[in-house]
C-alpha atoms as a PDB file:
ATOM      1  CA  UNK A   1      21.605  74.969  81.851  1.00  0.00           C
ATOM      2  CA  UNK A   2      25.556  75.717  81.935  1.00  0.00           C
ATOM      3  CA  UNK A   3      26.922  78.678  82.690  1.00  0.00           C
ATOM      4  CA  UNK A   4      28.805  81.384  84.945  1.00  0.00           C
ATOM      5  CA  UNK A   5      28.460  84.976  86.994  1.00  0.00           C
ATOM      6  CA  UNK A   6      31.378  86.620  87.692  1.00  0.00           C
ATOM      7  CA  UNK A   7      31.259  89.797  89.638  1.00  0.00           C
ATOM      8  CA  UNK A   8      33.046  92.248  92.177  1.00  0.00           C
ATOM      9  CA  UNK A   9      32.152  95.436  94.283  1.00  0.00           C
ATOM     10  CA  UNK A  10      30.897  97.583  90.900  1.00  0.00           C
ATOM     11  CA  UNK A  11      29.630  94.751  88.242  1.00  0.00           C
ATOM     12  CA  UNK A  12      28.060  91.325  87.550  1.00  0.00           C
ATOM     13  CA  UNK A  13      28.122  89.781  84.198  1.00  0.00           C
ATOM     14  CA  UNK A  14      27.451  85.902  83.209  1.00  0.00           C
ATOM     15  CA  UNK A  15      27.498  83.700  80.211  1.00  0.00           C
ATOM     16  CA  UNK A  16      24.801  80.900  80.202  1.00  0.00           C
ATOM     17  CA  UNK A  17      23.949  78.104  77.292  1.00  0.00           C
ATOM     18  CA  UNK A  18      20.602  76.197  77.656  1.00  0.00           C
ATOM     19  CA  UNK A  19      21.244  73.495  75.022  1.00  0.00           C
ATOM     20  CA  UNK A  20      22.523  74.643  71.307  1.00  0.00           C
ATOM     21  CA  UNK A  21      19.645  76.726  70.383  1.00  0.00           C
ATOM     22  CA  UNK A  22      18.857  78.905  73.708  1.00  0.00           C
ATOM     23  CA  UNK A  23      22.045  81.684  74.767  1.00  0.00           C
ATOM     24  CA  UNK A  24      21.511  84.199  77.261  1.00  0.00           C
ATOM     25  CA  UNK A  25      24.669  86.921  78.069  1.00  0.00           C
ATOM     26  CA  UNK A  26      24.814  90.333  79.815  1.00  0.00           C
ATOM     27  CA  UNK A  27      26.771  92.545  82.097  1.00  0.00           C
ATOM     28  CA  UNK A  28      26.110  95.192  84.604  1.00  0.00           C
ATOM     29  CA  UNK A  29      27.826  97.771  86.070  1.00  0.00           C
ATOM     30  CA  UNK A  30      27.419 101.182  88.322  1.00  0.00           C
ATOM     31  CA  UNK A  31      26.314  99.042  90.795  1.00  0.00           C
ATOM     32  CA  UNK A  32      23.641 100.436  93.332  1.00  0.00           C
ATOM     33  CA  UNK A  33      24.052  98.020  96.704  1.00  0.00           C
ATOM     34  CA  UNK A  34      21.366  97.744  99.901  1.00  0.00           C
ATOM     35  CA  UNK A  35      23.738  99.208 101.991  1.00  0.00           C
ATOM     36  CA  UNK A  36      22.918 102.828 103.488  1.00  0.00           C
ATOM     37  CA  UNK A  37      26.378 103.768 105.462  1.00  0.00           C
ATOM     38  CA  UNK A  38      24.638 105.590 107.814  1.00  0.00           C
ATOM     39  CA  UNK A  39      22.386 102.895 109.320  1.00  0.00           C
ATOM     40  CA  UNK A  40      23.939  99.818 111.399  1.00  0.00           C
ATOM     41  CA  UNK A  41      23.212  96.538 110.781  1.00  0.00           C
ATOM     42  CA  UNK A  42      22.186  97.094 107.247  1.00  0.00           C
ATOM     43  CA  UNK A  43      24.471  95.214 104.698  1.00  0.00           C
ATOM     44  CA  UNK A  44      21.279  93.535 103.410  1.00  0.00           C
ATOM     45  CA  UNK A  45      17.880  92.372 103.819  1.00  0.00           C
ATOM     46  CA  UNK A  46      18.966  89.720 106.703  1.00  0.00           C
ATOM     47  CA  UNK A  47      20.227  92.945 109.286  1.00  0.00           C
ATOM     48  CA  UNK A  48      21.331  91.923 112.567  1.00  0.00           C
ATOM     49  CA  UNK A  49      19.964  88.309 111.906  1.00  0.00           C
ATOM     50  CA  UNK A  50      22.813  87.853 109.059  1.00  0.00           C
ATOM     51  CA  UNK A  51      25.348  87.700 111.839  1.00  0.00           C
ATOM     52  CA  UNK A  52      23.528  85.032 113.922  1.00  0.00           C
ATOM     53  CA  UNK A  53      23.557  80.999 113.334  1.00  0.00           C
ATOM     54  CA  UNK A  54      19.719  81.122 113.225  1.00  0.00           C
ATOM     55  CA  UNK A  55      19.356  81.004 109.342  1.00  0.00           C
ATOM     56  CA  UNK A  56      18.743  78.236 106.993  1.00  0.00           C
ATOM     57  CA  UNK A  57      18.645  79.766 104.017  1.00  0.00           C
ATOM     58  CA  UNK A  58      20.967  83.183 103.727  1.00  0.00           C
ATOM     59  CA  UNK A  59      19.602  86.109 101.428  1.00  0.00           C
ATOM     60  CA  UNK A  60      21.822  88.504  99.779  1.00  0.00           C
ATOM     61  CA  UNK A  61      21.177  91.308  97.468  1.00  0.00           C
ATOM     62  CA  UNK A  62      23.950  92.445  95.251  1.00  0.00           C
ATOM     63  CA  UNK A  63      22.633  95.357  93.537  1.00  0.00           C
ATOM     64  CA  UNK A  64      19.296  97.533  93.630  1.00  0.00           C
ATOM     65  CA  UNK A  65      19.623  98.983  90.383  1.00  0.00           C
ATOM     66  CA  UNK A  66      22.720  98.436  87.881  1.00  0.00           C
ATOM     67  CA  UNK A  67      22.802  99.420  84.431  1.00  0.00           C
ATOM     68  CA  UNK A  68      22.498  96.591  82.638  1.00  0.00           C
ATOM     69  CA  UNK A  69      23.358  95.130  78.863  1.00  0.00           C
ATOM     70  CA  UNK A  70      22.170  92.346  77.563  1.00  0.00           C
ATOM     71  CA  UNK A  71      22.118  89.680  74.416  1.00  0.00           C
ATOM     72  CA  UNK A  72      19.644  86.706  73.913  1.00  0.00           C
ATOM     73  CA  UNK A  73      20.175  84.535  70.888  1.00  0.00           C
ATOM     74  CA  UNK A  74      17.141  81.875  69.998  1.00  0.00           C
ATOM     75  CA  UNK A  75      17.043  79.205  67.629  1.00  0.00           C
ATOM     76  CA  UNK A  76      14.141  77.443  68.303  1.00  0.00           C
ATOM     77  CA  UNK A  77      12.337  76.694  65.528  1.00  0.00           C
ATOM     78  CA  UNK A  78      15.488  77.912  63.539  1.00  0.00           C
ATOM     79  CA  UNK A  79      14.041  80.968  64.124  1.00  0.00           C
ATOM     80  CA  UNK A  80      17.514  82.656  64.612  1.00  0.00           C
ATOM     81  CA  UNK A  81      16.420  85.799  66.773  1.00  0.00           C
ATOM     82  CA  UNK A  82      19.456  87.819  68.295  1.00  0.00           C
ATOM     83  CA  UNK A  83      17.991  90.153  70.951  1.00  0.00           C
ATOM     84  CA  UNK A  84      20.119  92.936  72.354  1.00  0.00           C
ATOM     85  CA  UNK A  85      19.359  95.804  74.718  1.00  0.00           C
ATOM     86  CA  UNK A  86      20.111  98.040  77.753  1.00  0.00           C
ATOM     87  CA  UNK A  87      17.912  98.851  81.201  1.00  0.00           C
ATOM     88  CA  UNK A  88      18.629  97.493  84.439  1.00  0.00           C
ATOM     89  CA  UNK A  89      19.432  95.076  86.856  1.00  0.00           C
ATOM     90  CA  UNK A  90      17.864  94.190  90.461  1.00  0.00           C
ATOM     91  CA  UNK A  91      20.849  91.026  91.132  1.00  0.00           C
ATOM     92  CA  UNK A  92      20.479  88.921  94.728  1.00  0.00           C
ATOM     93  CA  UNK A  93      20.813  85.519  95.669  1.00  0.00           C
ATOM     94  CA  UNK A  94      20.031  82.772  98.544  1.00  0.00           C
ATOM     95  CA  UNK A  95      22.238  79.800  99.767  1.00  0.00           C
ATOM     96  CA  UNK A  96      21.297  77.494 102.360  1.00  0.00           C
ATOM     97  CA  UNK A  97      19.429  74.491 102.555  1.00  0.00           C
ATOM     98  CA  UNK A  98      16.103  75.322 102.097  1.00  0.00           C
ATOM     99  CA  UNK A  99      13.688  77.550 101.363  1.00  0.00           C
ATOM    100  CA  UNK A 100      10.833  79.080 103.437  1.00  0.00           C
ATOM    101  CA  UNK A 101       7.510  77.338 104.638  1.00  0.00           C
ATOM    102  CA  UNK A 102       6.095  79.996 102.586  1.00  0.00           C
ATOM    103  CA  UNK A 103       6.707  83.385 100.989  1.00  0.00           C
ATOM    104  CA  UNK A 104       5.588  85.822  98.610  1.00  0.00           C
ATOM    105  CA  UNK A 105       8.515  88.411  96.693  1.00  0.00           C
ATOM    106  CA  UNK A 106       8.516  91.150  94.576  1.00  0.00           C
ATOM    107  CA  UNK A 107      11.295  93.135  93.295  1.00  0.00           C
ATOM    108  CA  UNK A 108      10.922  96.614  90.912  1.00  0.00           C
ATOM    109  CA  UNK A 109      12.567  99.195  89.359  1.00  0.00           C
ATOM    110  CA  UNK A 110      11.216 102.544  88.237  1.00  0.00           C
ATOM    111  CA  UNK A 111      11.406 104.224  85.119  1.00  0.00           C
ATOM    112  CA  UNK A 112      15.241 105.622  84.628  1.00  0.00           C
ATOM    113  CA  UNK A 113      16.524 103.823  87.723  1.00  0.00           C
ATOM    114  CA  UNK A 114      14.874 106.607  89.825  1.00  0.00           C
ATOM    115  CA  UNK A 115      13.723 103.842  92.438  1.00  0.00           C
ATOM    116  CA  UNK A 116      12.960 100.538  93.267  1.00  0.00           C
ATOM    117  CA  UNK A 117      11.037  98.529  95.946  1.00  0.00           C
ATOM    118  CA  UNK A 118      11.589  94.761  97.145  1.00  0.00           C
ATOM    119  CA  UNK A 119      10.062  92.829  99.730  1.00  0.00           C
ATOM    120  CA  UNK A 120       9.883  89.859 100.622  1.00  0.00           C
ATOM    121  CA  UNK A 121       7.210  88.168 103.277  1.00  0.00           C
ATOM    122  CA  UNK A 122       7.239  84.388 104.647  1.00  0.00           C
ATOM    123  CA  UNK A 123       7.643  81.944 107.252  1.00  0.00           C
ATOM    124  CA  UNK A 124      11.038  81.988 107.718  1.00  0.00           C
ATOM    125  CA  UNK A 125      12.780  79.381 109.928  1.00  0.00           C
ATOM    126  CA  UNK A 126      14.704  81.350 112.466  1.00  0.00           C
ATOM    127  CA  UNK A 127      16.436  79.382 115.560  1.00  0.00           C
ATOM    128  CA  UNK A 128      14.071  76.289 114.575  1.00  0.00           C
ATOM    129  CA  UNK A 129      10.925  78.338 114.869  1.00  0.00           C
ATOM    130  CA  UNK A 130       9.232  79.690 111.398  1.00  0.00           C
ATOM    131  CA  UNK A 131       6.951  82.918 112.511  1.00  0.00           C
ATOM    132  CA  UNK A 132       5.544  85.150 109.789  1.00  0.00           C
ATOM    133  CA  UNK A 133       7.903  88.023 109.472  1.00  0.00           C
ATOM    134  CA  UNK A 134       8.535  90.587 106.236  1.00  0.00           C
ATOM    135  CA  UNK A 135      11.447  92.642 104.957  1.00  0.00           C
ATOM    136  CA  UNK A 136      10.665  95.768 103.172  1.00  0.00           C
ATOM    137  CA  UNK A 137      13.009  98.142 100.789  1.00  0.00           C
ATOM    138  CA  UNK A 138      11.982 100.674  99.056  1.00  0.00           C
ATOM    139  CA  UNK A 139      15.050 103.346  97.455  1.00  0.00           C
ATOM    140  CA  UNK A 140      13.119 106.454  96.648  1.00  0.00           C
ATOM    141  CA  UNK A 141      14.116 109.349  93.690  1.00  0.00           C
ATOM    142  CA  UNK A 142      16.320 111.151  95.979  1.00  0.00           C
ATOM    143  CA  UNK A 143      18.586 108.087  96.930  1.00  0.00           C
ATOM    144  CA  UNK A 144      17.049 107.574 100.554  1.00  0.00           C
ATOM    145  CA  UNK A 145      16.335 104.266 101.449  1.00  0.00           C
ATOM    146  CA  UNK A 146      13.259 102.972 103.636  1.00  0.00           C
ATOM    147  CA  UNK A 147      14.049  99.786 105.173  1.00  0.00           C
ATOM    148  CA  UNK A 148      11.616  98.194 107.184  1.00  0.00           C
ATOM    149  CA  UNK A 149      11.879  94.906 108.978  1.00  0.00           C
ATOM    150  CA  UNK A 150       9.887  92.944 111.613  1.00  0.00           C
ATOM    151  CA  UNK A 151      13.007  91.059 112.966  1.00  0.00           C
ATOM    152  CA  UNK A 152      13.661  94.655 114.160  1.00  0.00           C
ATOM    153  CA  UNK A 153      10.062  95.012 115.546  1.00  0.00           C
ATOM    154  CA  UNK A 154       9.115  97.288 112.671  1.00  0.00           C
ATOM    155  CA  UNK A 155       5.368  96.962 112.178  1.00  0.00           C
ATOM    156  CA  UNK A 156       4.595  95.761 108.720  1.00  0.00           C
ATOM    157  CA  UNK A 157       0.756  94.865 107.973  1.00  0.00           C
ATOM    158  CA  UNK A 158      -0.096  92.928 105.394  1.00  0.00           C
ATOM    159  CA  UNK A 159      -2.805  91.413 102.674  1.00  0.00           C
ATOM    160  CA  UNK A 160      -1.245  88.533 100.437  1.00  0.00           C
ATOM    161  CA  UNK A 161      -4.521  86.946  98.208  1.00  0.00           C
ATOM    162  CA  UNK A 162      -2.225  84.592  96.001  1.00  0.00           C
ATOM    163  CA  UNK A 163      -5.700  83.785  93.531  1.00  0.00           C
ATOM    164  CA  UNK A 164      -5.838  87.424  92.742  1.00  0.00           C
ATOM    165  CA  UNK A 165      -2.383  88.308  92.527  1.00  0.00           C
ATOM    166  CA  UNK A 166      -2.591  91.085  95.332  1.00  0.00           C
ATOM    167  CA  UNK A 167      -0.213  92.143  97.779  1.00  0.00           C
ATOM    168  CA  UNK A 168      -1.246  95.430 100.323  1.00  0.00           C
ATOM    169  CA  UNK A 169       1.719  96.266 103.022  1.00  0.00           C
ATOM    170  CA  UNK A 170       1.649  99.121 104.956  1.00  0.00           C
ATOM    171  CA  UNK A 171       5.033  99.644 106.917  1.00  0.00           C
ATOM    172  CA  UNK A 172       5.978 101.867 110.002  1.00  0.00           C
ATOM    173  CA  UNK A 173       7.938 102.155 113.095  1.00  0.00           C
ATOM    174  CA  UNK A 174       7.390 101.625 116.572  1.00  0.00           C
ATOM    175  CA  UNK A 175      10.219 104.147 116.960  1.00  0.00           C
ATOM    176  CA  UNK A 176       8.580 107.296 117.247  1.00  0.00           C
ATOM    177  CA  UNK A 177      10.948 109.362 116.150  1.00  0.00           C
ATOM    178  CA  UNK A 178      10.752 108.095 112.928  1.00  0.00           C
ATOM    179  CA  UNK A 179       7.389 109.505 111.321  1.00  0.00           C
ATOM    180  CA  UNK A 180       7.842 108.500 107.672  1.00  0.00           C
ATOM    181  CA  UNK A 181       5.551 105.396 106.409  1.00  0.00           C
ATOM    182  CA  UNK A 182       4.849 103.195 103.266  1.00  0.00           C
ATOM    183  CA  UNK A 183       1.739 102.089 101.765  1.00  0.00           C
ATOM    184  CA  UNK A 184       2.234  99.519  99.302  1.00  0.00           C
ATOM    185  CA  UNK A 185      -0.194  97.697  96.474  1.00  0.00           C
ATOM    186  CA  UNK A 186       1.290  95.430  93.739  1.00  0.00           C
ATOM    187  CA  UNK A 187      -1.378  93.432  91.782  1.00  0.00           C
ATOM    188  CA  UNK A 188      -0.738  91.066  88.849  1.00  0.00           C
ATOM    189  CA  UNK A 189      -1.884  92.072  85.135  1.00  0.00           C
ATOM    190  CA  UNK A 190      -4.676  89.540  84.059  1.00  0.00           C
ATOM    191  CA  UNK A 191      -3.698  87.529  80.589  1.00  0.00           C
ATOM    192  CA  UNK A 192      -7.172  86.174  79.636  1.00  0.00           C
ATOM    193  CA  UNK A 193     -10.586  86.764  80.290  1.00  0.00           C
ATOM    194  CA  UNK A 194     -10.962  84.225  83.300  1.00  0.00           C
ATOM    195  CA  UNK A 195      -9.784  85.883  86.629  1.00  0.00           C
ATOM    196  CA  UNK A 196      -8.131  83.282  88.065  1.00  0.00           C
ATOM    197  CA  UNK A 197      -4.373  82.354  89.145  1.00  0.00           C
ATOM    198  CA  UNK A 198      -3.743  80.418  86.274  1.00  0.00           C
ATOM    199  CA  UNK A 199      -4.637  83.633  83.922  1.00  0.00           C
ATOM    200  CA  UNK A 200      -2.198  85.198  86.241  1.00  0.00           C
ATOM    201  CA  UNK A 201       0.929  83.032  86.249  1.00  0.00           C
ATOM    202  CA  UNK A 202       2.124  80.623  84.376  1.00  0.00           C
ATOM    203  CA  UNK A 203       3.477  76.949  85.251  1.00  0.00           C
ATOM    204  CA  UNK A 204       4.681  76.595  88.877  1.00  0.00           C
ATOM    205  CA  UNK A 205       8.501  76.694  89.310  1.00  0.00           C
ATOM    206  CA  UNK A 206      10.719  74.455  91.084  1.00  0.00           C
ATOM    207  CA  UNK A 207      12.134  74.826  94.489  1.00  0.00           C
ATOM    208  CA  UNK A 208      14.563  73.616  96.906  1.00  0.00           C
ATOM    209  CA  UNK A 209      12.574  71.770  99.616  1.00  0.00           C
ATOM    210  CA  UNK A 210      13.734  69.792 102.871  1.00  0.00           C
ATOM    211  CA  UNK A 211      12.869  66.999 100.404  1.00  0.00           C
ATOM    212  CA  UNK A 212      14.801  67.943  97.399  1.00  0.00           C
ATOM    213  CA  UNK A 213      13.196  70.467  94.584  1.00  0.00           C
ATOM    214  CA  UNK A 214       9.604  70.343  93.859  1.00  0.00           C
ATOM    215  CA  UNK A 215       6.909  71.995  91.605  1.00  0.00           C
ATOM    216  CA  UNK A 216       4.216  71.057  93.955  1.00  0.00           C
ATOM    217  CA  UNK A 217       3.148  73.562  94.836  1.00  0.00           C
ATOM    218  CA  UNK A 218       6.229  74.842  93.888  1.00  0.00           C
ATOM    219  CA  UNK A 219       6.681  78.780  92.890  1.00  0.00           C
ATOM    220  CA  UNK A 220       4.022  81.194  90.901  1.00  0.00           C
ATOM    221  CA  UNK A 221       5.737  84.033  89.282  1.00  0.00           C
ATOM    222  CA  UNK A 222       4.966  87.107  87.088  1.00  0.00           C
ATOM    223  CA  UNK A 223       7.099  89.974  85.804  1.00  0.00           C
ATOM    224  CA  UNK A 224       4.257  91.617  84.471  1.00  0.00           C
ATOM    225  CA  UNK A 225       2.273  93.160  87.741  1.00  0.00           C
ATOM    226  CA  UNK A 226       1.983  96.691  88.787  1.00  0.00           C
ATOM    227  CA  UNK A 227       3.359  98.105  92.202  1.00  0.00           C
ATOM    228  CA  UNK A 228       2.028 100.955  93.612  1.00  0.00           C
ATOM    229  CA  UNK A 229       4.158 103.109  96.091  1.00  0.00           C
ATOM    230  CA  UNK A 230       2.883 106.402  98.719  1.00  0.00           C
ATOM    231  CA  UNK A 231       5.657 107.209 100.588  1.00  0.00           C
ATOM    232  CA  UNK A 232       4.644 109.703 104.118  1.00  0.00           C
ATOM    233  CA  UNK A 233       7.300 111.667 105.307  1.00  0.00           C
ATOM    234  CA  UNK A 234       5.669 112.487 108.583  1.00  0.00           C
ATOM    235  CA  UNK A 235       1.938 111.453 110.140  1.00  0.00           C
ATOM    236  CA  UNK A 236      -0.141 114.034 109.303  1.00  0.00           C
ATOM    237  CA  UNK A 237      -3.576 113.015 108.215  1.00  0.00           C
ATOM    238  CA  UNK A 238      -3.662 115.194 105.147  1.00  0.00           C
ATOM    239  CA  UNK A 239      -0.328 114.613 103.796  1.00  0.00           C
ATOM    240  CA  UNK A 240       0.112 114.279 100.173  1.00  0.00           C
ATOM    241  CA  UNK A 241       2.673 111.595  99.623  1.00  0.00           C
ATOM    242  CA  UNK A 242       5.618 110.775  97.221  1.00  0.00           C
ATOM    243  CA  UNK A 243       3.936 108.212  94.987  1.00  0.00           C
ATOM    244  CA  UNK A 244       5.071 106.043  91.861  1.00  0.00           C
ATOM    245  CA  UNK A 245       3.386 103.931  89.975  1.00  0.00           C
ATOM    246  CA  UNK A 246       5.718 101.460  88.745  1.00  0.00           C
ATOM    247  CA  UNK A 247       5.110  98.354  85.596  1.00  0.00           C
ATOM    248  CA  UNK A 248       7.046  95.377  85.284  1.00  0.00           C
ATOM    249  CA  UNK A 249       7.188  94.662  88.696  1.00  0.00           C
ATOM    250  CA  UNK A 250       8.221  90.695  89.596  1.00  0.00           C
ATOM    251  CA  UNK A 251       5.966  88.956  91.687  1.00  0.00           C
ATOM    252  CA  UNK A 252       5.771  85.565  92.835  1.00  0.00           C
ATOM    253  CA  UNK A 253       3.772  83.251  95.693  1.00  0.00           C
ATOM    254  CA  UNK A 254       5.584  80.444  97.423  1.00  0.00           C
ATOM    255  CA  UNK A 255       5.143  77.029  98.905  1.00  0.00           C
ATOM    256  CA  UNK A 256       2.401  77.177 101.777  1.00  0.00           C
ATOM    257  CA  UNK A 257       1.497  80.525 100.124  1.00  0.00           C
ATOM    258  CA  UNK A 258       0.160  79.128  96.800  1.00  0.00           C
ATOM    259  CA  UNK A 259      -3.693  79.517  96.674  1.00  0.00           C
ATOM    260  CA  UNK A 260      -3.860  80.492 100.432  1.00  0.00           C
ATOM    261  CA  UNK A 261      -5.028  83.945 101.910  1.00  0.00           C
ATOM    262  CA  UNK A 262      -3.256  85.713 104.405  1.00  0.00           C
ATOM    263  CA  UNK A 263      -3.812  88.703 106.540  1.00  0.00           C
ATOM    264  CA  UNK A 264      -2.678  90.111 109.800  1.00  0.00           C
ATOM    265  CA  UNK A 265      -3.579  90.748 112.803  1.00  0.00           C
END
């Protein structure tokens, strides 16, 4: 495909043409970044790693929630279908030279842009070493963000079973001042009958590999799975969390990831 972003501090538009028959447009603005001013070494999802020569692959994430507006036209088929519409816009991006050993992402927004999650959870080459570590953002209704990392010895447990489209994180601190706590479920929406990941996802996507890009095994991807959010303010055992249930959640298993099962410790 051909085409172009352009953006600034507030928006993010782009113009791209897959062959005659396939146009995709739009433009966000009222952007929503990562950044809370009030915690250091927060920019983005990288933290105090972002400033180091340790990285690879570099991961940036330009908004968390813009309004967005945007046009598809289609001709395939001469069908001739001009889509147009408004919602919004989760926009980030990764340079480098190569992606992780293995990962699995998700990204969300709620309903009205009154929150939205993203993690992301790999083997991630750091310093020539590639340990399992996790980033984990979640922007609740009242415009606080809960950042969790393990790079800053957060303690994030997890439960990735790629051939059922399941992800379970729970997330904490080893700082005990801070009492508040996430508990995390996102599962993929089942397309046929036959419970299996290729009911799940569709065709595996390419990726940028020490060897060049590769579908094998390549990406799995769905923007059709549920995530399920209970936020704990404090550690009380009968607390009754801040929850949302949020649809069209983007999900996706990568590399080493792709029909393996993973839990910790």
């Amino acid at each position: 495909g051909f085409g172009q972003f352009l953006f600034n501090n507030q928006i993010c538009s782009a113009q791209f043409e897959f062959g005659p028959n396939f146009r995709l447009n739009f433009k966000t603005n009222n952007r929503i970044p990562w950044k809370d001013s009030s915690i250091s070494f927060n920019d983005g999802p990288e933290g105090w790693l972002g400033s180091t020569p340790f990285l690879p692959c570099h991961y940036f994430v330009h908004s968390v929630g813009s309004q967005c507006e945007y046009e598809i036209y289609n001709n395939e088929n001469n069908k001739n279908d001009l889509i147009t519409g408004k919602g919004y816009a989760h926009i980030e991006g990764n340079h480098g030279s190569f992606f992780p050993d293995g990962w699995t992402w998700c990204q969300t927004i709620a309903n009205n842009n009154e929150a939205s999650l993203g993690f992301v959870g790999g083997k991630f080459e750091i310093a020539g070493l590639k340990p399992m570590n996790f980033v984990v953002y979640f922007r609740r209704k009242n415009g606080h963000r809960v950042i969790y990392r393990t790079t800053d010895l957060d303690i994030i447990k997890y439960r990735i079973q790629p051939t059922r489209g399941v992800v379970t994180i729970s997330a904490n601190s080893m700082n005990l001042l801070r009492k508040e706590r996430l508990e995390i479920t996102v599962t993929a929406a089942v397309h046929s009958s036959h419970d299996n990941v290729k009911s799940l996802f569709g065709r595996p996507v390419f990726i940028p590999t020490e060897k060049g890009f590769s579908n094998s095994p390549g990406c799995l991807e769905t923007y059709n799975a549920m995530a399920t959010v209970h936020y704990y303010a404090g550690n009380e055992a009968n607390e009754i969390p801040e929850s949302y249930s949020i649809p069209l959640t983007a999900l996706e298993f990568g590399g080493s990831f792709v029909g393996k099962y993973l839990l910790s410790n």
